[in-house]
Protein backbone atom coordinates (compact mmCIF):
# COMPACT_ATOMS: atom_id res chain seq x y z
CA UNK A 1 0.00 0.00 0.00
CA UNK A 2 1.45 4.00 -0.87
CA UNK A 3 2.69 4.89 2.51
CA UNK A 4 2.21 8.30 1.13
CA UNK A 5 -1.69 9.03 1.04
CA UNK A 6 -3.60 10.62 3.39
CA UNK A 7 -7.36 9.12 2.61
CA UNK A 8 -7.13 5.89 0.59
CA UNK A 9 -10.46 3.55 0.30
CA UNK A 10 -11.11 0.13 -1.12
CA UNK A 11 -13.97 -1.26 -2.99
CA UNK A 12 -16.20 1.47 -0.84
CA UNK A 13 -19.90 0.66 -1.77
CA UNK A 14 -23.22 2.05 -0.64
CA UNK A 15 -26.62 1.39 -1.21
CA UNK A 16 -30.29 2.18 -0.39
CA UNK A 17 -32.43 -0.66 -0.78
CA UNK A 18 -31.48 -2.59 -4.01
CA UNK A 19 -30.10 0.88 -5.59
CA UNK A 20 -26.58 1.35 -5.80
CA UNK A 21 -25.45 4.92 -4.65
CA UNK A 22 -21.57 4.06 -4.64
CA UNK A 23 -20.21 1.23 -6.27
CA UNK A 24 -16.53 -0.21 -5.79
CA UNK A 25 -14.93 3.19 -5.40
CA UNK A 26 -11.07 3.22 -4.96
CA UNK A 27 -9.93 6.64 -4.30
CA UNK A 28 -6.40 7.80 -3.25
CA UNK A 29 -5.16 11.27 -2.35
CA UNK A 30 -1.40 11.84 -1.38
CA UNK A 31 -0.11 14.31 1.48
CA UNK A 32 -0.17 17.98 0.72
CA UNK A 33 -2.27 17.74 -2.73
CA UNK A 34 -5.28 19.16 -3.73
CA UNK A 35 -7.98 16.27 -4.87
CA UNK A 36 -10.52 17.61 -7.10
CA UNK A 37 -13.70 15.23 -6.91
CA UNK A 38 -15.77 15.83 -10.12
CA UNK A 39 -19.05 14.53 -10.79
CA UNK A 40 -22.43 15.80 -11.87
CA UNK A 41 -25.26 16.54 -9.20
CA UNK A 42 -26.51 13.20 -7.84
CA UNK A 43 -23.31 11.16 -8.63
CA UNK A 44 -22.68 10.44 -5.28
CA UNK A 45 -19.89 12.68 -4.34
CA UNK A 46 -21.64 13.16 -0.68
CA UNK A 47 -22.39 9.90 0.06
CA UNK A 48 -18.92 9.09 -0.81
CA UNK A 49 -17.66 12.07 2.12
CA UNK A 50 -20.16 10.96 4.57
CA UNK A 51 -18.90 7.43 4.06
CA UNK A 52 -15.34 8.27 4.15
CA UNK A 53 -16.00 10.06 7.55
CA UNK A 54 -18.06 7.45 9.11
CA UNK A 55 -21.34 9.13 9.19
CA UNK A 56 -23.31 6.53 7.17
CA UNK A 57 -22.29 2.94 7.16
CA UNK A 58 -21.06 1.53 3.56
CA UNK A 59 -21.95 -1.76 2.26
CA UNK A 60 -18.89 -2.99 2.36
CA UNK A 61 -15.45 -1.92 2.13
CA UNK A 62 -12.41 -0.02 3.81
CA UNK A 63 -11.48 3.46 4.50
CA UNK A 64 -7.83 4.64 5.22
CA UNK A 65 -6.97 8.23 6.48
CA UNK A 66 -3.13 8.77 7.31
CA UNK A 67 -2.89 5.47 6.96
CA UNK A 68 -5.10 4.19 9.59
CA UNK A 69 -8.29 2.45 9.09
CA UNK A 70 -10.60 4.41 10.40
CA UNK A 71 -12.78 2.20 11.73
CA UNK A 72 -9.99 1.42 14.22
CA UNK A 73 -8.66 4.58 14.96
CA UNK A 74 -11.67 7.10 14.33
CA UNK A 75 -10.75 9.77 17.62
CA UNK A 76 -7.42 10.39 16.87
CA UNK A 77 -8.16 10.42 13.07
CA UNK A 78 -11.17 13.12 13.46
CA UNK A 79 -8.08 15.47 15.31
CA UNK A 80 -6.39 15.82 12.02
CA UNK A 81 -9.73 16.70 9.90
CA UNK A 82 -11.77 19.89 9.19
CA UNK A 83 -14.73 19.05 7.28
CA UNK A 84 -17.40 21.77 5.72
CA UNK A 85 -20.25 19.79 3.91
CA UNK A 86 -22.15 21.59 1.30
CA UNK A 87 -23.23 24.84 3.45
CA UNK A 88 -21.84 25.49 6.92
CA UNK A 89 -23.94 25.75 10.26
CA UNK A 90 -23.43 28.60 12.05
CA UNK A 91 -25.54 30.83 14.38
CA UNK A 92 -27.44 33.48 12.65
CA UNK A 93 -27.34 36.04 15.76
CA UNK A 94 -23.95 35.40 16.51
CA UNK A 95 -21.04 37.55 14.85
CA UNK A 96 -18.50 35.85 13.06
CA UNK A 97 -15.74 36.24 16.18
CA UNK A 98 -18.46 34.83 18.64
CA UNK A 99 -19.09 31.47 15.86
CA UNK A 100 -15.57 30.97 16.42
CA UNK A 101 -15.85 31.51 19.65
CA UNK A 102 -17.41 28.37 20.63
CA UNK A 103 -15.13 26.60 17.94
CA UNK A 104 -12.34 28.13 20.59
CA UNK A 105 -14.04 26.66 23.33
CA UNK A 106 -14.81 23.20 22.03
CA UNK A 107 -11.13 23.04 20.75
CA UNK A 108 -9.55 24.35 24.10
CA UNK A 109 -7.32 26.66 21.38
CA UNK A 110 -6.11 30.24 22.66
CA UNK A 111 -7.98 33.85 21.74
CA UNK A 112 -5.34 34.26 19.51
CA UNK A 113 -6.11 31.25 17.37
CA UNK A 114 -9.65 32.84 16.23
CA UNK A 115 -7.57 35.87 15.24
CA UNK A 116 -4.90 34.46 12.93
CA UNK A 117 -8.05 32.55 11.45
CA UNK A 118 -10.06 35.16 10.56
CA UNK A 119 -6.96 36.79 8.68
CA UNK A 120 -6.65 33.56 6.56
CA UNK A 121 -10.07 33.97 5.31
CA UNK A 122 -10.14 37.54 4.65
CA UNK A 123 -12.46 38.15 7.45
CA UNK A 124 -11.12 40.66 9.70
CA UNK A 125 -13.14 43.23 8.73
CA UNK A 126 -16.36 41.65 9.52
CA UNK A 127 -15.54 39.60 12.78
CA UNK A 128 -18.15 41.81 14.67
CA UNK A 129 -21.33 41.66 11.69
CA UNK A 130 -23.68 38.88 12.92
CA UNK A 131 -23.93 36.02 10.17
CA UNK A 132 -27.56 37.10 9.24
CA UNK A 133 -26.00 40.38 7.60
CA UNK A 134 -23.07 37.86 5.75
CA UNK A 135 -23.06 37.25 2.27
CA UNK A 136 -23.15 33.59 0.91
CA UNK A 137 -19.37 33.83 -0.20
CA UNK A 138 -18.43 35.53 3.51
CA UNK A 139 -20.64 32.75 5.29
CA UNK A 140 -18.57 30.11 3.11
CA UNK A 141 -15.15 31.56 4.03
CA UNK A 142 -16.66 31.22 8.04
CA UNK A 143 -17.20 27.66 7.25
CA UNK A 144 -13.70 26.84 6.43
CA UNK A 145 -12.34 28.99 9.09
CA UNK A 146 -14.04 26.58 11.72
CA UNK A 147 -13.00 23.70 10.03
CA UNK A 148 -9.85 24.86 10.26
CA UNK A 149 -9.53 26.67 13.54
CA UNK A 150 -7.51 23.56 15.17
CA UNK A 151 -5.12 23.24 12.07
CA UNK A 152 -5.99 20.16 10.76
CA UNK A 153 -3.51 18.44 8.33
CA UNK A 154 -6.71 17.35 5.84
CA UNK A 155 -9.94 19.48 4.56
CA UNK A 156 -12.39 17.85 3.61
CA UNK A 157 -15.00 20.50 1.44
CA UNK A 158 -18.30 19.35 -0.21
CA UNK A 159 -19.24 22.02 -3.11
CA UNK A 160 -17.72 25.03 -1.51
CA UNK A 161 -18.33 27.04 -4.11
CA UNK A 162 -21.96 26.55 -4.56
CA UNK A 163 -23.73 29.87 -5.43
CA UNK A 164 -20.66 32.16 -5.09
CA UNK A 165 -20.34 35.12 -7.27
CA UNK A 166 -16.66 35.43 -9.32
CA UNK A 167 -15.20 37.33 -6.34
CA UNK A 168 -16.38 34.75 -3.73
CA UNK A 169 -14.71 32.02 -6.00
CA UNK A 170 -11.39 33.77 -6.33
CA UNK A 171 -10.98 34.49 -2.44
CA UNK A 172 -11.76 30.83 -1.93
CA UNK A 173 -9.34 29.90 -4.80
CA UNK A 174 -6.89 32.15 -3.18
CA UNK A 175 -7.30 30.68 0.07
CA UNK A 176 -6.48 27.00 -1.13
CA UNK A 177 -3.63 27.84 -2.58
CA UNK A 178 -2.53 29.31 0.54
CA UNK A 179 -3.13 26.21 2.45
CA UNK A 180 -1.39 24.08 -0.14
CA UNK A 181 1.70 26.09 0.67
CA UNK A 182 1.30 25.18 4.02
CA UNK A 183 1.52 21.77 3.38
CA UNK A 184 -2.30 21.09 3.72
CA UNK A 185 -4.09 18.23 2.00
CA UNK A 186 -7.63 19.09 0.38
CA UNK A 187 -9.99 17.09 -0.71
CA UNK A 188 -12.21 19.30 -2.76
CA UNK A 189 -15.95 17.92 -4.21
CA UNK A 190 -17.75 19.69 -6.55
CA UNK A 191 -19.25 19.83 -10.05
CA UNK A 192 -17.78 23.32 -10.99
CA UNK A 193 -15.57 21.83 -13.62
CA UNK A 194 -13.52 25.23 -14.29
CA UNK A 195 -12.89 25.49 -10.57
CA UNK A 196 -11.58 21.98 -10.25
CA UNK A 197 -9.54 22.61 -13.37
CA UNK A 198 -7.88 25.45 -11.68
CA UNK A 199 -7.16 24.34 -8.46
CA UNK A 200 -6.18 20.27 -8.63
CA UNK A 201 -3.32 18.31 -8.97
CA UNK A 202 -5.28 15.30 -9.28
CA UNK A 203 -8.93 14.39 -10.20
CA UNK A 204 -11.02 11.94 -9.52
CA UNK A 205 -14.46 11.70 -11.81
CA UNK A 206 -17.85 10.27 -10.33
CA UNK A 207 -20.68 9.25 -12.51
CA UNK A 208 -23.55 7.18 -10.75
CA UNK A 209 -21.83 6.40 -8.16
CA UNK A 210 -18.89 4.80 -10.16
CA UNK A 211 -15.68 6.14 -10.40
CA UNK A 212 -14.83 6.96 -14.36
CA UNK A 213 -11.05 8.25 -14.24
CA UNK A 214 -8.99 8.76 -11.08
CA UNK A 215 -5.28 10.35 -12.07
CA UNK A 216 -2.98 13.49 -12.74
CA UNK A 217 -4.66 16.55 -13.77
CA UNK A 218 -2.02 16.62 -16.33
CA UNK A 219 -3.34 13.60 -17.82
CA UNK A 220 -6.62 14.07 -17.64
CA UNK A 221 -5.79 17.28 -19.94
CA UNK A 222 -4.34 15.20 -22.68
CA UNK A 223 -5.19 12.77 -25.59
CA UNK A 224 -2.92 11.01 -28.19
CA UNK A 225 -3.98 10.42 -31.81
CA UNK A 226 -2.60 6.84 -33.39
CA UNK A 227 -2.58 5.83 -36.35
CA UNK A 228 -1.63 2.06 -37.23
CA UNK A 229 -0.85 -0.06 -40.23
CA UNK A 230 -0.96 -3.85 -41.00
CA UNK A 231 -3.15 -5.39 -38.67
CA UNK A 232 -6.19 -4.17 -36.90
CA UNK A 233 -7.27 -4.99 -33.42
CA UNK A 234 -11.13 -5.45 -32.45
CA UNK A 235 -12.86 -2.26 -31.99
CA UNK A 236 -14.39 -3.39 -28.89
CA UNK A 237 -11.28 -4.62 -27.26
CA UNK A 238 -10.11 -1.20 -28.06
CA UNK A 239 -13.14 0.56 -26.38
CA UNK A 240 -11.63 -0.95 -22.82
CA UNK A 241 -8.92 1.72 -23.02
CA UNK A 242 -11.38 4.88 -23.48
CA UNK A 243 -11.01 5.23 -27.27
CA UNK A 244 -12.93 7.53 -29.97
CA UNK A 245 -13.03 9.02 -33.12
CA UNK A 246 -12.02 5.70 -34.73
CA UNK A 247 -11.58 5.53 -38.44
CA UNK A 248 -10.80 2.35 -40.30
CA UNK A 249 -9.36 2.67 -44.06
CA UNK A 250 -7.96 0.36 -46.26
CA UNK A 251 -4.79 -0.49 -44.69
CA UNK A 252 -4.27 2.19 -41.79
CA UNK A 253 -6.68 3.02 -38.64
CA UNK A 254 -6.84 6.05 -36.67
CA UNK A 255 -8.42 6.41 -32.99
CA UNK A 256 -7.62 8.95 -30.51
CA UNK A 257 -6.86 7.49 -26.99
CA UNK A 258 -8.82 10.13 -24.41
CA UNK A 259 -7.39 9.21 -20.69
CA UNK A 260 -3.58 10.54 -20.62
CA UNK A 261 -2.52 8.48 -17.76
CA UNK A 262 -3.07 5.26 -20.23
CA UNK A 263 -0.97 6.07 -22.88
CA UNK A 264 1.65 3.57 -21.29
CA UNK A 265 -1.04 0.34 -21.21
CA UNK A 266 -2.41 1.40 -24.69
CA UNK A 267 0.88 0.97 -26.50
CA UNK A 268 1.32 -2.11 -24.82
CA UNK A 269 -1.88 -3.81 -25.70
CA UNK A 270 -1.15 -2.69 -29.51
CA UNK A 271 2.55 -4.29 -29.22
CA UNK A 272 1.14 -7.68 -27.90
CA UNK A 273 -1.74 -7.38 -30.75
CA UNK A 274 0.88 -7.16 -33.44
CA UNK A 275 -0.23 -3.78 -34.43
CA UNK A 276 2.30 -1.32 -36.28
CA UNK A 277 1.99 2.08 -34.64
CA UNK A 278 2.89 4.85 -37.53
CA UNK A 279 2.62 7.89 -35.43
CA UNK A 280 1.26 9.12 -32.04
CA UNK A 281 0.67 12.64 -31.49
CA UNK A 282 0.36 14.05 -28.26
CA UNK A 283 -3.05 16.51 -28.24
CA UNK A 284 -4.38 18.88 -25.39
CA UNK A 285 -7.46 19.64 -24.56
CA UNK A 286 -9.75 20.83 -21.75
CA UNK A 287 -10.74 19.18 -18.69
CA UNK A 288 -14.23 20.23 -19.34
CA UNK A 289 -13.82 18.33 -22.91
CA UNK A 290 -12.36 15.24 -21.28
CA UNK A 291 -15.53 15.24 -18.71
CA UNK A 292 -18.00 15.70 -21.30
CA UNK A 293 -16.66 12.71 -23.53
CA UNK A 294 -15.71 10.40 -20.80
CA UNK A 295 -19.83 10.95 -19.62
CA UNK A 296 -20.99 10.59 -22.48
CA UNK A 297 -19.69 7.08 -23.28
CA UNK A 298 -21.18 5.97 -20.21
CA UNK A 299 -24.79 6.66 -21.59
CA UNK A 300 -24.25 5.40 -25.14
């Protein structure tokens, strides 16, 4: 097993009833990298969180967080997390400094703590405005700030950009890549695919509850065109390693090869099919393209 990741899980399934939420999910994110979790609305990226954190049960499999299981070692595990899922509960009649407050208390962390906090998030300005005057973007920024008030090494954030306006996004942005520097670990769901694009070293893409692609952001930003000569290897054996736009002439046939990160396996199976590779050139593209076709193939 990596002895470098910070949440790791294996075959994680859930269900409700006979209908699969979840299914089989293998998920790895390494210290101090941001994790972009992709996947449209319903895909299951929340059940996955909740799962991960032990607040629903899976069907079966394991989770790992800094290399514990976390069935086995839950306390200490939950000292090293901040977690803001979806939109963060805080008291309306309360100011921003007295939210923290109890976060303080609760924490047993010094005055000084809610301070240096508030600075993070850009917040300074409005510790003493009760939440029920704070924008959606400023409530958002709170949210993190008490998940990360006792300096957890991993944040865990479901859709934190929901409804923010551009400047809410780019504080937020701003903010991650701040922690990043620190050495944090984030583990970032959404379905803002720009925002994901920006922000990730690696991606992981959910779609009914199955996990499509799981790799560099790099990679996921990158096809290769082949072309081939002599003979020609089944198209549906070909399929298995995410392939379109195939065309088939006399004696040559082109496909483009869409996940990056199997560029390595593709030549491989061609070599061991007897296939003469002509040319392969290296094509980028957007993450948002590489979303949209790797979806799509999955309802066809």
């Amino acid at each position: 097993m990596d002895n470098n990741f910070i949440i790791k899980t294996e075959s994680l399934s859930f269900r409700v009833g006979k209908k699969v939420i979840i299914d089989n999910l293998n998920i790895s994110v390494n210290k101090g990298e941001i994790y972009g979790f992709l996947g449209p609305n319903g895909s299951g990226k929340t059940t996955t969180i909740k799962c991960i954190l032990g607040l629903i049960n899976p069907a079966k499999g394991k989770t790992f967080l800094f290399e514990k299981e976390y069935s086995k070692d839950r306390i200490e595990i939950l000292k090293n997390i901040g977690v803001l899922i979806e939109t963060p509960s805080l008291y309306e009649n309360l100011t921003g400094f007295e939210n923290l407050k109890i976060a303080q208390i609760l924490y047993q962390l010094k005055k000084e703590d809610i301070i240096e906090i508030l600075h993070e998030v850009e917040l300074d300005d409005f510790k003493d405005l009760k939440i029920k005057y704070y924008s959606l973007g400023m409530k958002q920024r709170l949210g993190i700030a008490i998940a990360l008030i006792h300096n957890p090494s991993l944040l865990i954030l479901d859709e934190p950009f929901n409804g923010l306006d551009p400047l809410g996004i780019i504080k937020l942005r701003n903010i991650f890549s701040s922690l990043k520097q620190r050495g944090k670990t984030i583990f970032l769901s959404s379905h803002i695919i720009s925002e994901i694009e920006k922000i990730s070293d690696k991606i992981g893409i959910l779609h009914q509850g199955k996990l499509l692609f799981q790799g560099k952001m790099e990679d996921s930003k990158l096809k290769y065109h082949f072309k081939i000569i002599g003979k020609r290897p089944n198209k549906d054996m070909l399929n298995n390693l995410e392939i379109s736009q195939v065309v088939i002439n006399d004696m040559e046939m082109e496909f483009d090869l869409c996940n990056g990160n199997r560029l390595d396996e593709c030549i491989t199976f061609l070599y061991q099919n007897n296939c003469k590779i002509v040319s392969i050139e290296k094509i980028s593209k957007s993450l948002e393209d590489f979303f949209i076709n790797l979806i799509h193939d999955q309802t066809l």
